[in-house]
C-alpha atoms as a PDB file:
ATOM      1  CA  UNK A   1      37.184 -74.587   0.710  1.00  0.00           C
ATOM      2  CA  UNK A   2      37.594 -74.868  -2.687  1.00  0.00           C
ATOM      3  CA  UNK A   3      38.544 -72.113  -5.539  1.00  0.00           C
ATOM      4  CA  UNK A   4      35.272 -72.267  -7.000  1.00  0.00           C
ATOM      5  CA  UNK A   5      33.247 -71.950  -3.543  1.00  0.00           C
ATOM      6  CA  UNK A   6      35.264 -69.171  -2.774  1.00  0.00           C
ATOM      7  CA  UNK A   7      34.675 -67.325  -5.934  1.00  0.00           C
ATOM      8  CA  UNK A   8      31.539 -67.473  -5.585  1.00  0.00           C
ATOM      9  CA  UNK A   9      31.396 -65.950  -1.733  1.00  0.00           C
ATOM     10  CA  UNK A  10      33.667 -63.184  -3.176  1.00  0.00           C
ATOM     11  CA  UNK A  11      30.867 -62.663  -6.168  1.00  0.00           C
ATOM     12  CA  UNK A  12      28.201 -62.827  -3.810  1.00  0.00           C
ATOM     13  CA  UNK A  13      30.124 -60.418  -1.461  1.00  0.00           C
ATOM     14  CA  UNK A  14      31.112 -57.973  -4.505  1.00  0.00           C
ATOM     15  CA  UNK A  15      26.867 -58.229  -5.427  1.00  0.00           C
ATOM     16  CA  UNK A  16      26.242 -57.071  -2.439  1.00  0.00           C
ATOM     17  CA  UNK A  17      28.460 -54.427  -1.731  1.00  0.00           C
ATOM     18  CA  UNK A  18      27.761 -53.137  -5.186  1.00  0.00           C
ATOM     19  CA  UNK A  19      23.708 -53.098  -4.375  1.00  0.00           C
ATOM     20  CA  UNK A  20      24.291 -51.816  -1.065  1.00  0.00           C
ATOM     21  CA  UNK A  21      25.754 -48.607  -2.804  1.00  0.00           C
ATOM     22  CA  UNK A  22      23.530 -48.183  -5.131  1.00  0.00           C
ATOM     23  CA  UNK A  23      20.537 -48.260  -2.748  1.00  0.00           C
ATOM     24  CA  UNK A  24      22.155 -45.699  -0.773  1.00  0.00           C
ATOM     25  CA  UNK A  25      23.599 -43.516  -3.317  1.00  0.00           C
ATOM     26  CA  UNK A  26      20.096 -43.744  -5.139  1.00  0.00           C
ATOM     27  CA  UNK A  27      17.892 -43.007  -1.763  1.00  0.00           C
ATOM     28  CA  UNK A  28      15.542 -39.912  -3.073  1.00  0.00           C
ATOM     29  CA  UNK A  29      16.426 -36.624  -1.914  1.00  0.00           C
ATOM     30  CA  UNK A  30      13.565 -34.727   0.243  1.00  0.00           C
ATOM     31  CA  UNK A  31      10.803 -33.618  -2.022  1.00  0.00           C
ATOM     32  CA  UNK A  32      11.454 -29.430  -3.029  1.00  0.00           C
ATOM     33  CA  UNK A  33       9.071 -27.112  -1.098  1.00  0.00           C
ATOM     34  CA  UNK A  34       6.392 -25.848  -3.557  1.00  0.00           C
ATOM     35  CA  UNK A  35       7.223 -22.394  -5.139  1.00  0.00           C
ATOM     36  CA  UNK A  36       5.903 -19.694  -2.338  1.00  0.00           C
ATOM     37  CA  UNK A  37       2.888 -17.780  -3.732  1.00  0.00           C
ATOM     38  CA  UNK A  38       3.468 -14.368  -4.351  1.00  0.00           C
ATOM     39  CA  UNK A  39       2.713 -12.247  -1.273  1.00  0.00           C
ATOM     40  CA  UNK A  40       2.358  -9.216  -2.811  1.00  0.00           C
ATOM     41  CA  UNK A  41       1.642  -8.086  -6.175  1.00  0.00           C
ATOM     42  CA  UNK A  42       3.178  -4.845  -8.117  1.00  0.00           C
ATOM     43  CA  UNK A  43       2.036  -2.568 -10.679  1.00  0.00           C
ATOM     44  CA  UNK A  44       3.031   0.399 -12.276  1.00  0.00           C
ATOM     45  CA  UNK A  45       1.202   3.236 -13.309  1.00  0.00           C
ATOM     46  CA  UNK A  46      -2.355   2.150 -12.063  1.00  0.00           C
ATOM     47  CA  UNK A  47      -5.606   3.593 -12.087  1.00  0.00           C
ATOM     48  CA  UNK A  48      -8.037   2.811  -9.118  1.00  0.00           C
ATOM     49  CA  UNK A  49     -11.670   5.174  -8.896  1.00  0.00           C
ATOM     50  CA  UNK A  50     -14.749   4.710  -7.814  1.00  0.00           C
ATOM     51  CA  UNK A  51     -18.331   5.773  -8.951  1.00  0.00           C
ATOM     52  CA  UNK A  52     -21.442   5.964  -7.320  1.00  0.00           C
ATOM     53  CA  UNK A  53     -25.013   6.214  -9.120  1.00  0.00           C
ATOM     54  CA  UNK A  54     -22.438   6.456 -12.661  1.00  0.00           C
ATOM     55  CA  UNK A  55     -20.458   9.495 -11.404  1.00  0.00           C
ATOM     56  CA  UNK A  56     -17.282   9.157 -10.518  1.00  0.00           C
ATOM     57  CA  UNK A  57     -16.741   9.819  -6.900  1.00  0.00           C
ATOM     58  CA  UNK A  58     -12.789  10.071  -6.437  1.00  0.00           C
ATOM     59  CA  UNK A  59      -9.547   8.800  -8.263  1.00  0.00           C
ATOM     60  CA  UNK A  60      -5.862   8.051  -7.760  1.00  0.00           C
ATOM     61  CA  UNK A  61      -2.897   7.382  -9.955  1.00  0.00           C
ATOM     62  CA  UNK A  62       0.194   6.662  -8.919  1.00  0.00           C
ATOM     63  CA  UNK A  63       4.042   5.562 -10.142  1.00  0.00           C
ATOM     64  CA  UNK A  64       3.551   2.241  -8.647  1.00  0.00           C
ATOM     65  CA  UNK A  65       1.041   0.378  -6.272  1.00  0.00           C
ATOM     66  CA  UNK A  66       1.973  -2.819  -3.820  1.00  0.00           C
ATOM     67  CA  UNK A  67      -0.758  -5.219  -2.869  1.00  0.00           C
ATOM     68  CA  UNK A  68      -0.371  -7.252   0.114  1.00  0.00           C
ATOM     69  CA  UNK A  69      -2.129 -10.669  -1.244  1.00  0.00           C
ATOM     70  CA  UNK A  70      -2.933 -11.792   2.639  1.00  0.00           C
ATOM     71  CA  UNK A  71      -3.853  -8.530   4.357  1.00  0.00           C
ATOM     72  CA  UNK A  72      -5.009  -6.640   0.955  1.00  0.00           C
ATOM     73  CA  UNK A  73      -3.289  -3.660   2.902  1.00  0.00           C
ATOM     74  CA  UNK A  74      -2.108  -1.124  -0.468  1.00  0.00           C
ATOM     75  CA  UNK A  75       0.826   1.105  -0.699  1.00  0.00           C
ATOM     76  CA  UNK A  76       1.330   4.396  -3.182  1.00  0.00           C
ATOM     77  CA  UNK A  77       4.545   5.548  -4.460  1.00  0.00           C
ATOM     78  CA  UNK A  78       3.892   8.995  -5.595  1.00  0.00           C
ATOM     79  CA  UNK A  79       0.255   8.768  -5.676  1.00  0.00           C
ATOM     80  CA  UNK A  80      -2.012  11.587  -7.378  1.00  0.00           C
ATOM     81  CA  UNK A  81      -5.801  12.013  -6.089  1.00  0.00           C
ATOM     82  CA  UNK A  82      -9.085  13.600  -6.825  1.00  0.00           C
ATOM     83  CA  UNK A  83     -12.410  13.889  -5.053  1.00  0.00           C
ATOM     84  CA  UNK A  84     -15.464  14.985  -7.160  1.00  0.00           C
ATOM     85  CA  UNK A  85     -17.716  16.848  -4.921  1.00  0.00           C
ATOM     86  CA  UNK A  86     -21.205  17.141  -6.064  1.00  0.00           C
ATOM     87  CA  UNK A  87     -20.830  20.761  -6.142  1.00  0.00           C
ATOM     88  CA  UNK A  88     -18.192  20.546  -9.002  1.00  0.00           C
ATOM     89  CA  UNK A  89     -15.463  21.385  -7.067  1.00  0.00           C
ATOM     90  CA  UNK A  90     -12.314  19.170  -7.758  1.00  0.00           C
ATOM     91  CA  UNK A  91     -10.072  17.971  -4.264  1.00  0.00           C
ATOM     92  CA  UNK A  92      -6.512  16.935  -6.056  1.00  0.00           C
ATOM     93  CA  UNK A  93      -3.862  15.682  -3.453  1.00  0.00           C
ATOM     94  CA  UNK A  94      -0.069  14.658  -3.880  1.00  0.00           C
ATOM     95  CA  UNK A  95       2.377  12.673  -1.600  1.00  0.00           C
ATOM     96  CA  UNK A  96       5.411  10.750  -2.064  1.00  0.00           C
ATOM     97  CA  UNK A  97       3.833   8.052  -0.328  1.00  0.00           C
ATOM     98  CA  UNK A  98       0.722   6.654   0.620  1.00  0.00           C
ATOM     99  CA  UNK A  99      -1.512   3.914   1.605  1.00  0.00           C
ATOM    100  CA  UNK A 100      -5.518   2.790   1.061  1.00  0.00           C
ATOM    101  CA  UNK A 101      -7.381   0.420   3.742  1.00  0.00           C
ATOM    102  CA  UNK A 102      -9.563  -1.200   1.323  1.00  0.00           C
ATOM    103  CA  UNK A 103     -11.548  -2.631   4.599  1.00  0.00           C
ATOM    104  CA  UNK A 104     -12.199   1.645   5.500  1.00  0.00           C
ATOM    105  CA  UNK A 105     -11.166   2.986   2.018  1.00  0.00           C
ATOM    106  CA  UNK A 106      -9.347   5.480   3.878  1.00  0.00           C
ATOM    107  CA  UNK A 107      -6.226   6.995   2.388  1.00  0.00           C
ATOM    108  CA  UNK A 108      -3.519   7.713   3.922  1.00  0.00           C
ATOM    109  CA  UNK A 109      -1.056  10.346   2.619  1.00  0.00           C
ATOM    110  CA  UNK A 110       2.488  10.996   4.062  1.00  0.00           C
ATOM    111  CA  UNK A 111       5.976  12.807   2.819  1.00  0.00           C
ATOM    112  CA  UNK A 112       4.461  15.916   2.328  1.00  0.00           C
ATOM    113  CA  UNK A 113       1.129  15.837   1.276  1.00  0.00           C
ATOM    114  CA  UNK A 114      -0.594  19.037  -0.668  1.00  0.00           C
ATOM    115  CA  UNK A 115      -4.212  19.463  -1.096  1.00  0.00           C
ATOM    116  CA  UNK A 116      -5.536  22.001  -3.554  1.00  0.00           C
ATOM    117  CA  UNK A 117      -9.690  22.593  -4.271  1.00  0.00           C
ATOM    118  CA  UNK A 118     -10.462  24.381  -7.472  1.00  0.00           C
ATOM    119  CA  UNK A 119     -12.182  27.233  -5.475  1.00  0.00           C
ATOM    120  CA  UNK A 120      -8.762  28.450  -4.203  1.00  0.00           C
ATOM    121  CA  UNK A 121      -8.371  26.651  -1.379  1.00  0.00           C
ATOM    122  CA  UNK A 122      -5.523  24.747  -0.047  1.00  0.00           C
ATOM    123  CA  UNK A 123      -3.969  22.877   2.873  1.00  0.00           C
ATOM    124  CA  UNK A 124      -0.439  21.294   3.191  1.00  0.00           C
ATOM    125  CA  UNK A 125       0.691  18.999   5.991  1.00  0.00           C
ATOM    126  CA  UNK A 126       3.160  16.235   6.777  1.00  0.00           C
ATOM    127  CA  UNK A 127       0.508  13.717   6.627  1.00  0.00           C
ATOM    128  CA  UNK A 128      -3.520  13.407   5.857  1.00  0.00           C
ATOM    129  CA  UNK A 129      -5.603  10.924   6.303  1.00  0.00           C
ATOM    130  CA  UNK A 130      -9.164  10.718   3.980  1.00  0.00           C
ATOM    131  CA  UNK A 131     -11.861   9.208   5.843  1.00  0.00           C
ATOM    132  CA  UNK A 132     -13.952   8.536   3.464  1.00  0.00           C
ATOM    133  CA  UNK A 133     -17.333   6.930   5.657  1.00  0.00           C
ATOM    134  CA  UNK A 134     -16.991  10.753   6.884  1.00  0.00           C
ATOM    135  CA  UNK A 135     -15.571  12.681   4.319  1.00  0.00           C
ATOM    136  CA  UNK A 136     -13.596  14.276   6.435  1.00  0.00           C
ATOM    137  CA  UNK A 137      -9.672  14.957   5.736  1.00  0.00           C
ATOM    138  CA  UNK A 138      -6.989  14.933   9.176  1.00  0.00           C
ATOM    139  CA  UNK A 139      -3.742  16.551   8.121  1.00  0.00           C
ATOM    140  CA  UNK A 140      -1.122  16.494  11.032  1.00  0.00           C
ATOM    141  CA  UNK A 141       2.421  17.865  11.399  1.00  0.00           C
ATOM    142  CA  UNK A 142       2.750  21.508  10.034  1.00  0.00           C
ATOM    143  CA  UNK A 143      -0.416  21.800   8.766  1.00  0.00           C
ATOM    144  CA  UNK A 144      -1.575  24.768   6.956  1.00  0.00           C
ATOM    145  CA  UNK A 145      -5.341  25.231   5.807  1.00  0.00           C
ATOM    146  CA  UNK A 146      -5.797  28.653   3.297  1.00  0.00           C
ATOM    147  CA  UNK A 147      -8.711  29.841   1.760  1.00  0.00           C
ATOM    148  CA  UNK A 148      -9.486  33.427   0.607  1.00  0.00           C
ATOM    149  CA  UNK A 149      -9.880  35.373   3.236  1.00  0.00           C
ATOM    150  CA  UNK A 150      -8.376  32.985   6.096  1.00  0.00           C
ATOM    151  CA  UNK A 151      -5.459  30.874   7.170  1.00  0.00           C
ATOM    152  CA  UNK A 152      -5.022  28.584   9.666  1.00  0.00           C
ATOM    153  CA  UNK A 153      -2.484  26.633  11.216  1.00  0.00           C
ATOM    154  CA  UNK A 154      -1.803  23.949  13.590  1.00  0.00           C
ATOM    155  CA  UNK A 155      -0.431  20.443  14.329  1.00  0.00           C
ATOM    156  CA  UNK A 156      -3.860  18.877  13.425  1.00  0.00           C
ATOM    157  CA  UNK A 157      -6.533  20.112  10.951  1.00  0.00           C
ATOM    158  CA  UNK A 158      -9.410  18.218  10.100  1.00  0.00           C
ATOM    159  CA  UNK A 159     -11.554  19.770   7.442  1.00  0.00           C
ATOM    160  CA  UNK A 160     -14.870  18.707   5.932  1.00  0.00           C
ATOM    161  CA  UNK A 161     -17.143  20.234   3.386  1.00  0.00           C
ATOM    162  CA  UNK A 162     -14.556  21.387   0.779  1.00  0.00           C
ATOM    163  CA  UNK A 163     -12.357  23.017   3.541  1.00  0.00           C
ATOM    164  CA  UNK A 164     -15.169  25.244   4.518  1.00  0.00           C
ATOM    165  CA  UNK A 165     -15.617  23.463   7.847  1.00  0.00           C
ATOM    166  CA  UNK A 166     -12.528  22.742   9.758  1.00  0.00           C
ATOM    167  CA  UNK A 167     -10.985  22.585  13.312  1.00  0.00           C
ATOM    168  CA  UNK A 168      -7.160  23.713  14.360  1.00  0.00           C
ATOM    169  CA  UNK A 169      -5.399  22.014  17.110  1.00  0.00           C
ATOM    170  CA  UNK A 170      -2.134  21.600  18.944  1.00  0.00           C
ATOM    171  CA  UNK A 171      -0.538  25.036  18.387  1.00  0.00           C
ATOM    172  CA  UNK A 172      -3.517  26.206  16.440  1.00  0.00           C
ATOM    173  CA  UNK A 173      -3.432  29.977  14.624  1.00  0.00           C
ATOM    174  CA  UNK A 174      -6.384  31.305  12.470  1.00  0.00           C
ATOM    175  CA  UNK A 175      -6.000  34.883  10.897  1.00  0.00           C
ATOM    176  CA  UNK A 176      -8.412  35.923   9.438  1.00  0.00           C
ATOM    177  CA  UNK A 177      -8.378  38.791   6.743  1.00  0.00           C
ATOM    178  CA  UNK A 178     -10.765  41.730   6.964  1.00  0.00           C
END
């Protein structure tokens, strides 16, 4: 073999070595997974209410308010509500924490709830749940119903009718003041 045939292997050789590592150096990395959609939205201070026939029905405020974007399921840090009745009474109730089913629009309150009426009345409890197809509150744990002229306690109170129907159970007490 002669100089020139053998430069010319080594060229060849050195060509393809030299595209050999650039076709593997150069091989496209795996495409980047698209950016996750949030899954849940935040927002401070918010307002939520609803009215009926152009009369507001209830309202709640809070500090802040997480949406879950797939199950819509809504959670209250330090929410504030009210509950117009038709009779003009005002229903305001306070929690550290709390939750709406917008499926039910039942609330759920929980940390210490209080519930106050304008008429006097009151009830405090570890927990209460609105149900709002039945307008009918559930406090459990500790709960304490007052209005003038009677208290009552138990584990679970359900009241309806601006307090002035309600049921005691699970170590239930009424007094009632003559």
């Amino acid at each position: 073999m002669n100089k020139k045939t053998t430069l010319l292997i080594a060229a060849a050789l050195i060509i393809l070595a030299v595209g050999l590592a650039w076709t593997v150096l150069t091989i496209p990395s795996e495409p980047a997974e698209p950016p996750e959609e949030p899954r849940a939205m935040e927002y401070q201070s918010n307002f939520l209410s609803e009215e009926k026939n152009g009369r507001v029905i209830w309202d709640l405020r809070s500090e802040s308010t997480t949406v879950d974007m797939a199950t819509q399921a809504t959670v209250f840090k330090n929410p504030i509500a009210h509950y117009y009745r038709e009779d003009g009474t005002v229903l305001t109730l306070t929690a550290p924490d709390g939750t709406y089913a917008s499926d039910t629009k039942n609330v759920k309150l929980f940390g210490g709830v209080k519930a106050t009426v304008t008429d006097g009345s009151a009830l405090t409890s570890d927990a209460l749940e609105w149900v709002a197809g039945e307008d009918r509150l559930v406090a459990t744990g500790k709960a304490v119903l007052s209005r003038p002229g009677i208290e009552a306690r138990g584990d679970k109170i359900e009241a309806q009718e601006a307090f002035t129907v309600f049921r005691a159970e699970g170590n239930a007490y009424i007094k009632k003041e003559n």
